[in-house]
Protein backbone atom coordinates (compact mmCIF):
# COMPACT_ATOMS: atom_id res chain seq x y z
CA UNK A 1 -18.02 -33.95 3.54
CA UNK A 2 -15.99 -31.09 4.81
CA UNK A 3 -12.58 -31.67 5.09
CA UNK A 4 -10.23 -28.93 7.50
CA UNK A 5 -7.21 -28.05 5.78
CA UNK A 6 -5.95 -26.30 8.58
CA UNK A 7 -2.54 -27.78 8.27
CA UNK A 8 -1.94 -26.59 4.51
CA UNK A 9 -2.64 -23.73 5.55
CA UNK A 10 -0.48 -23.07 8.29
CA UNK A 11 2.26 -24.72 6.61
CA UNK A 12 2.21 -22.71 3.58
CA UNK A 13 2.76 -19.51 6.50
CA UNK A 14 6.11 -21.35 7.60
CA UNK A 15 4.48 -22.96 10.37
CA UNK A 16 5.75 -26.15 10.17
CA UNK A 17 3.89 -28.05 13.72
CA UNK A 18 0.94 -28.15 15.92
CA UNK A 19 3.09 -26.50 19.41
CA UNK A 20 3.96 -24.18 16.58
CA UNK A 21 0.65 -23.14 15.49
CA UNK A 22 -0.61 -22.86 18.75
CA UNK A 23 2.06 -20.55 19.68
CA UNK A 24 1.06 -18.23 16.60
CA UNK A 25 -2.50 -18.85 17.49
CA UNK A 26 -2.04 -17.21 21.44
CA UNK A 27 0.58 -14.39 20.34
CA UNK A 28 -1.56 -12.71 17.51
CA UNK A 29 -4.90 -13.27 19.21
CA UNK A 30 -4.24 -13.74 22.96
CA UNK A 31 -6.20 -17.16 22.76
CA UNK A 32 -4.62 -20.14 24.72
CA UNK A 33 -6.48 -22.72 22.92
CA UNK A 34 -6.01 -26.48 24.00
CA UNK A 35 -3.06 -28.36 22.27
CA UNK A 36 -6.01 -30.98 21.35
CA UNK A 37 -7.80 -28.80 20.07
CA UNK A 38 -5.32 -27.88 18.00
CA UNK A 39 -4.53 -31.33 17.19
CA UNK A 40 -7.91 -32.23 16.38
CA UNK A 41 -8.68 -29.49 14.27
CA UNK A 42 -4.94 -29.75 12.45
CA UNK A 43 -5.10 -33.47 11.91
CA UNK A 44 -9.37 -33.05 10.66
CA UNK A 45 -10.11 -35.41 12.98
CA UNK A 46 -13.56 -33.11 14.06
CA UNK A 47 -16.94 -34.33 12.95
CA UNK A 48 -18.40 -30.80 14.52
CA UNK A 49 -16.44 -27.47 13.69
CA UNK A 50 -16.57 -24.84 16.66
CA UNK A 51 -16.98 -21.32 14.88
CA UNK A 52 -15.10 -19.36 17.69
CA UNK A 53 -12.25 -21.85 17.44
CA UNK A 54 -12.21 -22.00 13.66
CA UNK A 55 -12.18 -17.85 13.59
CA UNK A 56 -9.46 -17.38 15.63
CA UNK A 57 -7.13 -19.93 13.85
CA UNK A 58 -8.20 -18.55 10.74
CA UNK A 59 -7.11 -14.96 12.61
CA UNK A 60 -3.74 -16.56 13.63
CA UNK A 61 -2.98 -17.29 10.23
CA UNK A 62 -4.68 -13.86 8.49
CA UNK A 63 -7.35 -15.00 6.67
CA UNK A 64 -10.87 -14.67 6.31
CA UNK A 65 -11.07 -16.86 2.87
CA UNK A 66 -12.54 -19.91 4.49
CA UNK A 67 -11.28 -21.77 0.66
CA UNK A 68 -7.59 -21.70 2.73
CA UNK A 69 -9.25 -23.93 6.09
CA UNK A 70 -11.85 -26.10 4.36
CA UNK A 71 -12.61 -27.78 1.59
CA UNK A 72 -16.01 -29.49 0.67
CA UNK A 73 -15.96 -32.89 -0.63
CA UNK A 74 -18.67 -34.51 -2.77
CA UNK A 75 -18.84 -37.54 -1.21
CA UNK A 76 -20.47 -37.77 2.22
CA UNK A 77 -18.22 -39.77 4.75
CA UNK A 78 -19.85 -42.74 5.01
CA UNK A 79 -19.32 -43.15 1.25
CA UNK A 80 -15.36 -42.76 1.52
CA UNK A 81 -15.31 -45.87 4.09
């Protein structure tokens, strides 16, 4: 399973909340991307990953190492339940 670590990240940049990381997010790349899909994407609460969406956070926070957004988990979802 892959598992967005989106908030680690951003947190370990000072950015300490969602609103936050959306404001970062539309001042260094002039995207206004929807709080919920912030939230969504934040929280790893997507089962599909948009690419565009995922690039531009990962732009926000300077990176291109996807190793600081996602993390791959051995176990398949269904398995965790």
């Amino acid at each position: 399973m892959i598992k967005l670590t989106i908030e680690q990240a951003a947190t370990a940049r000072g950015i300490q909340s969602q609103k936050e990381l959306r404001a970062v997010v539309l001042e260094k790349t002039g995207v206004d991307l929807r709080p919920a899909t912030i939230s969504d994407m934040y929280r790893n609460n997507k089962t599909q990953i948009n690419r565009d969406h995922l690039e531009t956070i990962m732009q926000a926070l300077g990176t291109t190492d996807f190793n600081e957004v996602l993390t791959i988990d051995g176990n398949k979802k269904d398995d965790a339940e």
